[in-house]
C-alpha atoms as a PDB file:
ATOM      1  CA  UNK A   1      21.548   5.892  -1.439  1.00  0.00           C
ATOM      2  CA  UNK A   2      19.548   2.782  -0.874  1.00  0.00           C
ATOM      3  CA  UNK A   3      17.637   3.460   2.517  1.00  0.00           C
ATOM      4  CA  UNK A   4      18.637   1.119   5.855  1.00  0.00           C
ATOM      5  CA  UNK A   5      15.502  -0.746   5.399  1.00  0.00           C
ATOM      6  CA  UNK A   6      15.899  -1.587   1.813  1.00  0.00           C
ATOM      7  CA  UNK A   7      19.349  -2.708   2.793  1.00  0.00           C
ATOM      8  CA  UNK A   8      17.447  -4.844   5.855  1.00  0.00           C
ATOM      9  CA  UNK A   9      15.579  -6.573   3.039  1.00  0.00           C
ATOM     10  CA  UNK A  10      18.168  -7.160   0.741  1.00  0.00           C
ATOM     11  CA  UNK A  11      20.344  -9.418   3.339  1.00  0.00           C
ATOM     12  CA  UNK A  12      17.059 -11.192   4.987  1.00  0.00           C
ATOM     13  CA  UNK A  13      16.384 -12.297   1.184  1.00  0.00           C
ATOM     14  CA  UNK A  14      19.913 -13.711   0.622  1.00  0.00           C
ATOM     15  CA  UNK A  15      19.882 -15.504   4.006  1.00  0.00           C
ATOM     16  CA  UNK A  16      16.181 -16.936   2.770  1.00  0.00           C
ATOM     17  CA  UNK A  17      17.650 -18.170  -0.415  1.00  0.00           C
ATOM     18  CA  UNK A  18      20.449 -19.747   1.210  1.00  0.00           C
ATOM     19  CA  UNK A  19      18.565 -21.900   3.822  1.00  0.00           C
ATOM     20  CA  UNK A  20      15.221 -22.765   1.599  1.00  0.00           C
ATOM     21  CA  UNK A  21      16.360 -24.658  -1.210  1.00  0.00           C
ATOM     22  CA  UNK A  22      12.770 -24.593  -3.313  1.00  0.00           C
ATOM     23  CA  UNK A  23      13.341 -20.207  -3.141  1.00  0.00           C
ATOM     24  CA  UNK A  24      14.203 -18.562  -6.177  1.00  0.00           C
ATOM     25  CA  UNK A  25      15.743 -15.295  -6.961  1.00  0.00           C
ATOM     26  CA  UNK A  26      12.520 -14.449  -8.110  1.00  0.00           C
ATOM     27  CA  UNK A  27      10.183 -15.656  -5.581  1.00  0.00           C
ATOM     28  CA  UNK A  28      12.826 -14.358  -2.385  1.00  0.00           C
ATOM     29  CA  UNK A  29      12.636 -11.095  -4.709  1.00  0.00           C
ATOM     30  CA  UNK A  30       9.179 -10.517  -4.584  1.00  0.00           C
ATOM     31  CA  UNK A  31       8.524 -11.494  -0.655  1.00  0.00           C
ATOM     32  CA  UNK A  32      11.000  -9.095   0.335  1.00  0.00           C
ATOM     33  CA  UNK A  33      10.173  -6.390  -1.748  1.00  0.00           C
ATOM     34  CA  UNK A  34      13.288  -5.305  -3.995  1.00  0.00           C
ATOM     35  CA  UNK A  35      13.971  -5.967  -7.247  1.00  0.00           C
ATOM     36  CA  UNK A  36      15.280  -8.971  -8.925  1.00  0.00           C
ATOM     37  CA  UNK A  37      18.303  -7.561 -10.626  1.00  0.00           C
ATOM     38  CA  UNK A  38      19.988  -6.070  -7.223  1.00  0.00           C
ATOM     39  CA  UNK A  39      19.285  -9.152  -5.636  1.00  0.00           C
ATOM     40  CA  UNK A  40      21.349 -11.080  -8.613  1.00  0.00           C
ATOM     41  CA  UNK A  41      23.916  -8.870  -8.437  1.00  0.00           C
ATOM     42  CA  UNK A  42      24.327  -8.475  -4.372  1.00  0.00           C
ATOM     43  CA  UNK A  43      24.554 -12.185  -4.782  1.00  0.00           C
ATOM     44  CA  UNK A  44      26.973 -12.772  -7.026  1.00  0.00           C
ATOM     45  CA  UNK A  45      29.476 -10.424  -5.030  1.00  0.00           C
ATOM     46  CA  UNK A  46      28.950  -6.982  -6.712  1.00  0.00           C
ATOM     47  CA  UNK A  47      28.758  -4.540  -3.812  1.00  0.00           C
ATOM     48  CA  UNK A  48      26.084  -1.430  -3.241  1.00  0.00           C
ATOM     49  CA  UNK A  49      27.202   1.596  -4.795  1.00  0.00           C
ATOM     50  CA  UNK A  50      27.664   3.350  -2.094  1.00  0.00           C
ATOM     51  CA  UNK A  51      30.227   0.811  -0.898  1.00  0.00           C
ATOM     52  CA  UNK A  52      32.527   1.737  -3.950  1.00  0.00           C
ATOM     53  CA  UNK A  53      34.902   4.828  -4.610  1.00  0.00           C
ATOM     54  CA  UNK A  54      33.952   7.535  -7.052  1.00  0.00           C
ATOM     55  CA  UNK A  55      35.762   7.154 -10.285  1.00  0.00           C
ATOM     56  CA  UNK A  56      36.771  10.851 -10.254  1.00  0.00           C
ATOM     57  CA  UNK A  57      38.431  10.698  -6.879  1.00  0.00           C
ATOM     58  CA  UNK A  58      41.723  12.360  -7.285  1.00  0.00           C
ATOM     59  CA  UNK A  59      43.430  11.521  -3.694  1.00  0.00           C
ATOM     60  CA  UNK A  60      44.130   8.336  -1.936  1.00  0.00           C
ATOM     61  CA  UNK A  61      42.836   7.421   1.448  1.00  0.00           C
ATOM     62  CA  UNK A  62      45.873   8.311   3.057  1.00  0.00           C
ATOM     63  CA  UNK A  63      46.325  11.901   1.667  1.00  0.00           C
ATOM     64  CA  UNK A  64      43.055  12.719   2.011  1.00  0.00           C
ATOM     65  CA  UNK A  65      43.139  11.256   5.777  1.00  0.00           C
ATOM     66  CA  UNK A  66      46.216  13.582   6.161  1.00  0.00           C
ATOM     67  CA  UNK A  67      44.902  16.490   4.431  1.00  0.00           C
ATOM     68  CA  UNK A  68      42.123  16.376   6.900  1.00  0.00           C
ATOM     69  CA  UNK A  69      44.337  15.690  10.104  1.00  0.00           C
ATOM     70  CA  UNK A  70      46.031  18.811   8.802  1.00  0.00           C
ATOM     71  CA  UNK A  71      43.069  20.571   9.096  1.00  0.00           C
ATOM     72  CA  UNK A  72      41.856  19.919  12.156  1.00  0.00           C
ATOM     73  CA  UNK A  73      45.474  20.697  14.462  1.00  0.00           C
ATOM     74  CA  UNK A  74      45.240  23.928  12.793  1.00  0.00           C
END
């Protein structure tokens, strides 16, 4: 899990590319410390990992919200 600081860096380095038009990807990449590739990506919309479901999750939200409610009257 990317630490809170990482994640710190990550967002000031977007909001640098977006108001200083002679940044690159590269440059923004390098001053902030994180790597070139994740900043590409975060960019173009792809969210962290641990922002997206497993692909072996076998309930929904809601039955695993329920399941848990279940729980925790008993």
């Amino acid at each position: 899990m990317p630490s809170p600081l990482k994640e710190a860096r990550l967002i000031l380095a977007i909001q640098a590319l977006e108001k200083d038009a002679n940044l690159n990807g590269r440059g923004a990449a390098k001053i902030y410390k994180i790597g070139p590739k994740t900043l590409r990506r975060r960019r173009a919309g792809q969210p962290a990992r641990r922002d997206i479901p497993a692909n072996s999750r076998k309930l929904t939200d809601l039955e695993e919200n329920t399941i848990v409610q279940y729980i925790i009257e008993l």
